[in-house]
C-alpha atoms as a PDB file:
ATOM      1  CA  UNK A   1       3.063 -11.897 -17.152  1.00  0.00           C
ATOM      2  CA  UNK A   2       5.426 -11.283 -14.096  1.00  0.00           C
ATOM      3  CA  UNK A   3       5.061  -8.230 -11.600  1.00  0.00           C
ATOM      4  CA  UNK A   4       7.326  -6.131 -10.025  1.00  0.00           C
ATOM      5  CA  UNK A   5       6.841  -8.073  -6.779  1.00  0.00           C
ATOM      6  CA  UNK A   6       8.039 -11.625  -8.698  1.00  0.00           C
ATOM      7  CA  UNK A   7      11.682  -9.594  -8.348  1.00  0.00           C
ATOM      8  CA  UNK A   8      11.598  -7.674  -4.695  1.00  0.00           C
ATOM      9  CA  UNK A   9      14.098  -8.793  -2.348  1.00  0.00           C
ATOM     10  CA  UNK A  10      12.331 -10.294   0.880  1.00  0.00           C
ATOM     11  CA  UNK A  11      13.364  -8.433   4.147  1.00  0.00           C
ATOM     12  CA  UNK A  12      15.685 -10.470   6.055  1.00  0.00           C
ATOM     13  CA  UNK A  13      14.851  -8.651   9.650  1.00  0.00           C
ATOM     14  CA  UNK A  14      11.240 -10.164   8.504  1.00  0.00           C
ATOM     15  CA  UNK A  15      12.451 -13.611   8.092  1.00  0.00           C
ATOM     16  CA  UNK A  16      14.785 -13.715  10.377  1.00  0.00           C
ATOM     17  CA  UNK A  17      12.836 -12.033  13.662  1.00  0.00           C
ATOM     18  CA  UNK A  18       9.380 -12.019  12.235  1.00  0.00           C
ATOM     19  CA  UNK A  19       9.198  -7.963  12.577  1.00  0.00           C
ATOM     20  CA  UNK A  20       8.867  -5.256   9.964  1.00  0.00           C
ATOM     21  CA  UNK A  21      12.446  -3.384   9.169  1.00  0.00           C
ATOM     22  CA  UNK A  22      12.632   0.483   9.039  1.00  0.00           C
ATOM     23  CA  UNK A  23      12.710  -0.125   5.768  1.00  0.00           C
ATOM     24  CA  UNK A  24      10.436  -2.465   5.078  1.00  0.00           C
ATOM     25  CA  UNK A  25       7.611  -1.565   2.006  1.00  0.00           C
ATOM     26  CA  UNK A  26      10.031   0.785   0.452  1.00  0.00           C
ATOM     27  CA  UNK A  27      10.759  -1.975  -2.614  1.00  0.00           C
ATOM     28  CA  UNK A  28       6.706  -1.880  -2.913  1.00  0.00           C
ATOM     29  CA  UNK A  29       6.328   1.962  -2.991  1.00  0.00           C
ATOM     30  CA  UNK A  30       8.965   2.357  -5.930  1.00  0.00           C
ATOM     31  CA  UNK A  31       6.859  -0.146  -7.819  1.00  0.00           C
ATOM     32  CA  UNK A  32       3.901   1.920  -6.914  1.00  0.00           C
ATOM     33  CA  UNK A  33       5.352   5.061  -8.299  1.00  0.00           C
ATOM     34  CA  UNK A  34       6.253   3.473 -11.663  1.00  0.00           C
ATOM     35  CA  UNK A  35       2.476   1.953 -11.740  1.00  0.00           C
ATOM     36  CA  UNK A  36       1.428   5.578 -10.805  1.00  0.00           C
ATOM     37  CA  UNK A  37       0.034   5.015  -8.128  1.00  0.00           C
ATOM     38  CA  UNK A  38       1.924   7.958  -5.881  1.00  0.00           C
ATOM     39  CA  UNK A  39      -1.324   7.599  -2.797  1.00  0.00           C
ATOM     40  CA  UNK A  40      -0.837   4.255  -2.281  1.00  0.00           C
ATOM     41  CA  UNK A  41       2.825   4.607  -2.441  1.00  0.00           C
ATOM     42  CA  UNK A  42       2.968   7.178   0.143  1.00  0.00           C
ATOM     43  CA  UNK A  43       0.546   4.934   2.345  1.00  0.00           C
ATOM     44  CA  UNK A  44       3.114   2.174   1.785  1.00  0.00           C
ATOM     45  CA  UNK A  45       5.942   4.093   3.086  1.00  0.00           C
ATOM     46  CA  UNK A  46       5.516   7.827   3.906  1.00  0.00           C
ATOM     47  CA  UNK A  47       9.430   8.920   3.263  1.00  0.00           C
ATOM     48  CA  UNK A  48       9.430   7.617  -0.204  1.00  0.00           C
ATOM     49  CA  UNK A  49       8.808  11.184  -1.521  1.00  0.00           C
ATOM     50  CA  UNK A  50      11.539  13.088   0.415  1.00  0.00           C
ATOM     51  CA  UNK A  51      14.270  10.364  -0.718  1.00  0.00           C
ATOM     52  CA  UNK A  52      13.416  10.839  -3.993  1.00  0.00           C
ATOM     53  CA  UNK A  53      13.994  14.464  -3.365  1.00  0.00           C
ATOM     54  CA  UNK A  54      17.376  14.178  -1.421  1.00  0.00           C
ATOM     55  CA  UNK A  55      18.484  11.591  -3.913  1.00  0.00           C
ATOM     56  CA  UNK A  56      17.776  14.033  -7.216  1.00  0.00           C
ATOM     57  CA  UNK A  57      19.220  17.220  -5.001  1.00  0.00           C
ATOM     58  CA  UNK A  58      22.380  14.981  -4.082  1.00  0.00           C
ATOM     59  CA  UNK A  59      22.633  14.443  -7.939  1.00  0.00           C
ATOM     60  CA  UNK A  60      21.998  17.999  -8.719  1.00  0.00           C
ATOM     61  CA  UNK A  61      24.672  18.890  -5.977  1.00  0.00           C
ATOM     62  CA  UNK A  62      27.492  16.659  -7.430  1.00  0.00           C
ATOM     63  CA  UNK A  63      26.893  17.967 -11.121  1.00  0.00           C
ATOM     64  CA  UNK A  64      26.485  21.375 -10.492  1.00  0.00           C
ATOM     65  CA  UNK A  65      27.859  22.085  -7.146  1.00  0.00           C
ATOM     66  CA  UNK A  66      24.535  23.881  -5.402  1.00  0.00           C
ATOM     67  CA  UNK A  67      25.477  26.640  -3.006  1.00  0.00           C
ATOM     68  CA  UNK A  68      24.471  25.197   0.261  1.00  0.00           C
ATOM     69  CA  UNK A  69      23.553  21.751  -1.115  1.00  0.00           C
ATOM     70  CA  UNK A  70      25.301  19.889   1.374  1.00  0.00           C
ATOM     71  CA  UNK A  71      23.399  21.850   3.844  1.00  0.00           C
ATOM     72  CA  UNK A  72      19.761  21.087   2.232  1.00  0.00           C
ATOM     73  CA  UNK A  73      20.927  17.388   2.035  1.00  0.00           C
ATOM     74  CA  UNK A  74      21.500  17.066   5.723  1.00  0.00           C
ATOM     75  CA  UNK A  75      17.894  18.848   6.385  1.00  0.00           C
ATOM     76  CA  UNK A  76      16.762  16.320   4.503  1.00  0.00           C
ATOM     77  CA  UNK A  77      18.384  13.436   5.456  1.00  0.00           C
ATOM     78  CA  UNK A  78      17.123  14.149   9.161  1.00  0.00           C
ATOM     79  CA  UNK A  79      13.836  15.226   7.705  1.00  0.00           C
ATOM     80  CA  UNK A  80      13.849  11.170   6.319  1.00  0.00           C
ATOM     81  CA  UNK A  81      15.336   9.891   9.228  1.00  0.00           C
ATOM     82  CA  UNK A  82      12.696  11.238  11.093  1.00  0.00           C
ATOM     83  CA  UNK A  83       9.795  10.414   9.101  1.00  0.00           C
ATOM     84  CA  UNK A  84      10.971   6.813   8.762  1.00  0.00           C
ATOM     85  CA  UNK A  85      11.483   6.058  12.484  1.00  0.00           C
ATOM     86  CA  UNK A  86       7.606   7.713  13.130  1.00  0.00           C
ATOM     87  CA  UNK A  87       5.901   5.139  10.702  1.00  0.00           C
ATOM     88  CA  UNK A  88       8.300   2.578  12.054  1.00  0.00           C
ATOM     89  CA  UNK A  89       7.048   3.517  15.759  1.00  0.00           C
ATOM     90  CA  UNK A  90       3.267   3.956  14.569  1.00  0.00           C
ATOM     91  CA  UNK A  91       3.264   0.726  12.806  1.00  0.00           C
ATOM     92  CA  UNK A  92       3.720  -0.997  15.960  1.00  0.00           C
ATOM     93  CA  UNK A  93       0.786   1.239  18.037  1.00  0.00           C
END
């Protein structure tokens, strides 16, 4: 039986340089949701939550055209932007 991981994508900054990505362990937290596993995935990669948020409030906003929306969805697109380049920076501390 195969697993998700037989059908991630490897992280070419990883090859390549031999260094993590900013993105790197996001593939591996989405499988973690799906197993259920929502602690580990946040462990994996701590923004995973709020992109799932700004990604269902950016879908919400195109349907139904929020009041504001595009206001929320910059919060939290710096909100992301900002926890991804802490973990980046801590993993290397």
């Amino acid at each position: 039986m195969s697993s998700f991981e037989d059908y991630m994508l490897p992280c070419l900054n990883k090859k390549l340089f031999g260094i993590d990505c900013p993105g790197c362990g996001m593939q591996r937290s989405v499988a973690l949701i799906v197993q259920g596993d929502f602690t580990a995935a946040f462990n994996m990669y701590p923004a995973i939550f709020t992109i799932i948020l700004m990604l269902i409030l950016l879908v919400l906003h195109i349907k139904f055209k929020i009041k504001n929306g595009h206001k929320y969805l910059m919060l939290l697109f710096i909100i992301n932007i900002l926890i991804i380049f802490i973990n980046y920076i801590n993993k290397f501390i």
